[in-house]
Protein backbone atom coordinates (compact mmCIF):
# COMPACT_ATOMS: atom_id res chain seq x y z
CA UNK A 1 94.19 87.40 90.83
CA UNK A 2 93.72 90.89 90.49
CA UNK A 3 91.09 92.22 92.72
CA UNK A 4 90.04 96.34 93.63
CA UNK A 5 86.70 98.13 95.03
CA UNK A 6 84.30 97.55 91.88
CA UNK A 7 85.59 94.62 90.62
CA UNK A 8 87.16 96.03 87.76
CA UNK A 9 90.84 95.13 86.38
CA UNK A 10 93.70 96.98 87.60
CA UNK A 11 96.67 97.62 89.55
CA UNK A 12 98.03 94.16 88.55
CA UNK A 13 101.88 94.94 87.84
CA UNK A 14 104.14 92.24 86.81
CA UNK A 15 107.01 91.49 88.89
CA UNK A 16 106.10 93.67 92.51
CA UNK A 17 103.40 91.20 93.65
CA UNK A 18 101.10 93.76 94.01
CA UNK A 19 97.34 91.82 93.72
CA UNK A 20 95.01 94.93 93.48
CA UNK A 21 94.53 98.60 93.42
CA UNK A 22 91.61 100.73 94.03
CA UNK A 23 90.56 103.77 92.70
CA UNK A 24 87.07 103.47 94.00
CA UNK A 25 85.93 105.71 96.82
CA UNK A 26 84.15 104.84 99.37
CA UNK A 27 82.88 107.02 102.14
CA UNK A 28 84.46 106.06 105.87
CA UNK A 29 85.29 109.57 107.96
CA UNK A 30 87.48 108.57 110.76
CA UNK A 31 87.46 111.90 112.18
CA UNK A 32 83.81 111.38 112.65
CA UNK A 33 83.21 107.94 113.94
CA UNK A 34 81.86 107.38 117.19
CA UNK A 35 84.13 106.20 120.02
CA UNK A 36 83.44 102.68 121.12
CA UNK A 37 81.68 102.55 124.75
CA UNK A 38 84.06 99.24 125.04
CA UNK A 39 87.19 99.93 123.64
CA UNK A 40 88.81 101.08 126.59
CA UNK A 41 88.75 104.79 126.71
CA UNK A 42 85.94 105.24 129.29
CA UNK A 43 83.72 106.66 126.01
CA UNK A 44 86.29 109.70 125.30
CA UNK A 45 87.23 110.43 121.61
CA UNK A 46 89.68 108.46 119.88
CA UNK A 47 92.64 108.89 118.79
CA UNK A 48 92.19 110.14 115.71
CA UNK A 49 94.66 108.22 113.86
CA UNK A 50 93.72 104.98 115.48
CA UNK A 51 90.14 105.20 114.08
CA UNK A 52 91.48 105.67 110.88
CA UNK A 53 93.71 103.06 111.43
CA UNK A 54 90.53 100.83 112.09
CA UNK A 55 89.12 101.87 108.96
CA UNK A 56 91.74 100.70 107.09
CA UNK A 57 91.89 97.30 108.96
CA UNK A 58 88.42 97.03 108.17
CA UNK A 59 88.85 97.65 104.58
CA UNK A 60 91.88 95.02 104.21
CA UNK A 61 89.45 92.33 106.14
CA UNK A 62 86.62 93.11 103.50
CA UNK A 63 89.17 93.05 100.46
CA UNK A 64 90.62 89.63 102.24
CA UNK A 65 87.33 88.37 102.94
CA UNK A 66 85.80 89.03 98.83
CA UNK A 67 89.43 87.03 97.56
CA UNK A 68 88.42 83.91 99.55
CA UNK A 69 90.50 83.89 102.85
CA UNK A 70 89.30 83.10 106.41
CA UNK A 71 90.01 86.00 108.90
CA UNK A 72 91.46 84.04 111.69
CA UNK A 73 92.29 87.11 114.04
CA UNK A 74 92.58 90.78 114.33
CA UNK A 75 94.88 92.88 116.31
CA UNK A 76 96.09 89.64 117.58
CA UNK A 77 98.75 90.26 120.63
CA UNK A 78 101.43 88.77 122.76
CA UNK A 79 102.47 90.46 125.07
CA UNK A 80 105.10 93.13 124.99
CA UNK A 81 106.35 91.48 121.38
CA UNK A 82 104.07 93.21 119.23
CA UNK A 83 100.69 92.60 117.40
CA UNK A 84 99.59 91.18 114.09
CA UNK A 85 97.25 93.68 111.91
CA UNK A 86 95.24 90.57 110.70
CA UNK A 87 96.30 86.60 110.37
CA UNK A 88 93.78 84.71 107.64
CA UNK A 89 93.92 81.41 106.10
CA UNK A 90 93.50 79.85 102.55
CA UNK A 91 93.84 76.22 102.71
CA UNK A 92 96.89 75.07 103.94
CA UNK A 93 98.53 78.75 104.55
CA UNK A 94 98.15 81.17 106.98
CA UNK A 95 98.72 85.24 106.09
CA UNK A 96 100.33 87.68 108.05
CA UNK A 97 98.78 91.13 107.19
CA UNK A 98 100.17 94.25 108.00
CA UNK A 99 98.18 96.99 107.17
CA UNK A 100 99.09 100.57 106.34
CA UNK A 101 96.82 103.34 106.38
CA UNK A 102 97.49 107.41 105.18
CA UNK A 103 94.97 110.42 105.34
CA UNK A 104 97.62 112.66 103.29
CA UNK A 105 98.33 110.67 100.14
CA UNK A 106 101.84 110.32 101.40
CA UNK A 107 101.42 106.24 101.01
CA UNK A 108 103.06 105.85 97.68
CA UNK A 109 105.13 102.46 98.13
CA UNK A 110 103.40 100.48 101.11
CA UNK A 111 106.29 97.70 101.25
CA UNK A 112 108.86 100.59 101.67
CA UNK A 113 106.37 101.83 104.80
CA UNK A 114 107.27 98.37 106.49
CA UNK A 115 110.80 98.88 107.13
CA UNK A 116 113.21 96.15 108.50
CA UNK A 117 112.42 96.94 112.00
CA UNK A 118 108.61 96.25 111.60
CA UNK A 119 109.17 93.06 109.85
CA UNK A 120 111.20 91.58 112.13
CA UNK A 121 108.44 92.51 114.77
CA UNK A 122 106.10 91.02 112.69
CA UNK A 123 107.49 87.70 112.23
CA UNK A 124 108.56 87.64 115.87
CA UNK A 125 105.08 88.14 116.53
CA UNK A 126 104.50 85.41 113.80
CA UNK A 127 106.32 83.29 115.13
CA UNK A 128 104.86 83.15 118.52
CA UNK A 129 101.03 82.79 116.73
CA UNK A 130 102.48 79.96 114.85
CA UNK A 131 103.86 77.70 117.78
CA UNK A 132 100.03 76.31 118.92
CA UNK A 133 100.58 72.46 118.12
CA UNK A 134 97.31 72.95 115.45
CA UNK A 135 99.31 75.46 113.18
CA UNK A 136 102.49 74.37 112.86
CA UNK A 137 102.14 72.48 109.68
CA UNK A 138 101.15 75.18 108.15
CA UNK A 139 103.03 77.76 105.75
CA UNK A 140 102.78 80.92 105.91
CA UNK A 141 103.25 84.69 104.12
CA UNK A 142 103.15 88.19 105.07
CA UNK A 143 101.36 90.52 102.87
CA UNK A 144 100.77 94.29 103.35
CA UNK A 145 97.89 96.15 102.79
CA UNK A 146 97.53 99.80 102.11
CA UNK A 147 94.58 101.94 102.24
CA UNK A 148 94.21 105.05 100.92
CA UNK A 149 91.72 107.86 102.56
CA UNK A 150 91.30 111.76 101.34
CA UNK A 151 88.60 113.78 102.16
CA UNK A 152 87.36 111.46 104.32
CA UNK A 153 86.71 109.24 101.60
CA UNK A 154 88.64 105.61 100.51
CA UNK A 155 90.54 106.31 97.48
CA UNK A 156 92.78 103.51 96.96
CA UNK A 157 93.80 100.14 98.12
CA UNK A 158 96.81 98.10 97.61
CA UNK A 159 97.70 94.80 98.51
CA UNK A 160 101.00 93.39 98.09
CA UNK A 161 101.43 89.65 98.61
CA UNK A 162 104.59 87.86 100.08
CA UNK A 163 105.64 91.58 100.56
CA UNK A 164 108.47 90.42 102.68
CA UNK A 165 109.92 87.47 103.86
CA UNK A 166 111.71 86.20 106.73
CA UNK A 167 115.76 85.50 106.72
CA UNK A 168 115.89 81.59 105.59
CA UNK A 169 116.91 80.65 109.53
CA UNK A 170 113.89 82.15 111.16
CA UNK A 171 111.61 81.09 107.86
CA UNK A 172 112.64 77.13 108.48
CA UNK A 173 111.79 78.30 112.43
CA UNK A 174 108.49 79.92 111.39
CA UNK A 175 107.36 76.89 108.79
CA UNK A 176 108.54 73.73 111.13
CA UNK A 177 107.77 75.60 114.50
């Protein structure tokens, strides 16, 4: 189903999996948030370009969230592998989200932004998430998200689903455990 910002029709494109687009802005100013007392960095500024990444992880959660998934984890970690943006769950399947995030309105093609490096990182990562004894039934699909700021503003959103998808080897790995 097609889903953006206001609920409106659009971005639906037959044949790139692509579930929704937004046009809709929505004011989030990375450059002015407030750094986090707990995040680690003794209550210096941030990184600008992680706070915007945060922003956009927060967006994709919301846009998630409003198309009837569970947000399982965020930033979800082990070890030196890597980490997963966001993992949620719809019934029997878990999601693998990586999310993509551009100030510049460079982001034109979000899939083409994961290359073949980051997905095998991601399902490496997936891979290790999926091996608790509770999960391992489960199937699974990574999906990115890309969000859109100029101006300080949201501009656009665009999720693709089953973006990419594992070689068939490490898939029958990932889906059995």
């Amino acid at each position: 189903m097609d889903r953006t910002e206001n609920g409106n029709a659009g971005g639906l494109r037959a044949g790139n999996g692509t579930v929704g687009e937004s046009q809709t802005p929505r004011s989030v100013n990375p450059e002015r948030a407030e750094p986090d007392a707990g995040d680690g960095h003794g209550g210096k500024p941030r990184d600008p370009r992680r706070i915007l990444g945060s922003c956009a992880e927060d967006v994709a959660a919301g846009l998630l969230l409003e198309a009837g998934y569970t947000v399982l984890d965020r930033n979800w970690r082990y070890g030196m592998v890597g980490e997963l943006d966001i993992v949620c769950r719809r019934g029997d399947l878990l999601v693998f989200v990586e999310v993509r995030s551009s100030a510049t309105g460079y982001l034109r093609s979000p899939s083409l932004t994961v290359n073949g490096t980051k997905q095998a990182q991601v399902i490496r990562v997936a891979r290790c998430y999926m091996a608790r004894p509770w999960l391992r039934d489960l199937g699974c699909r990574f999906d990115v998200v890309a969000v859109e700021f100029r101006d300080g503003l949201l501009t656009r959103t665009e999720w693709i689903e089953d973006a990419f998808r594992p070689q068939s080897t490490v898939r029958a790995q990932i889906y059995q455990g």
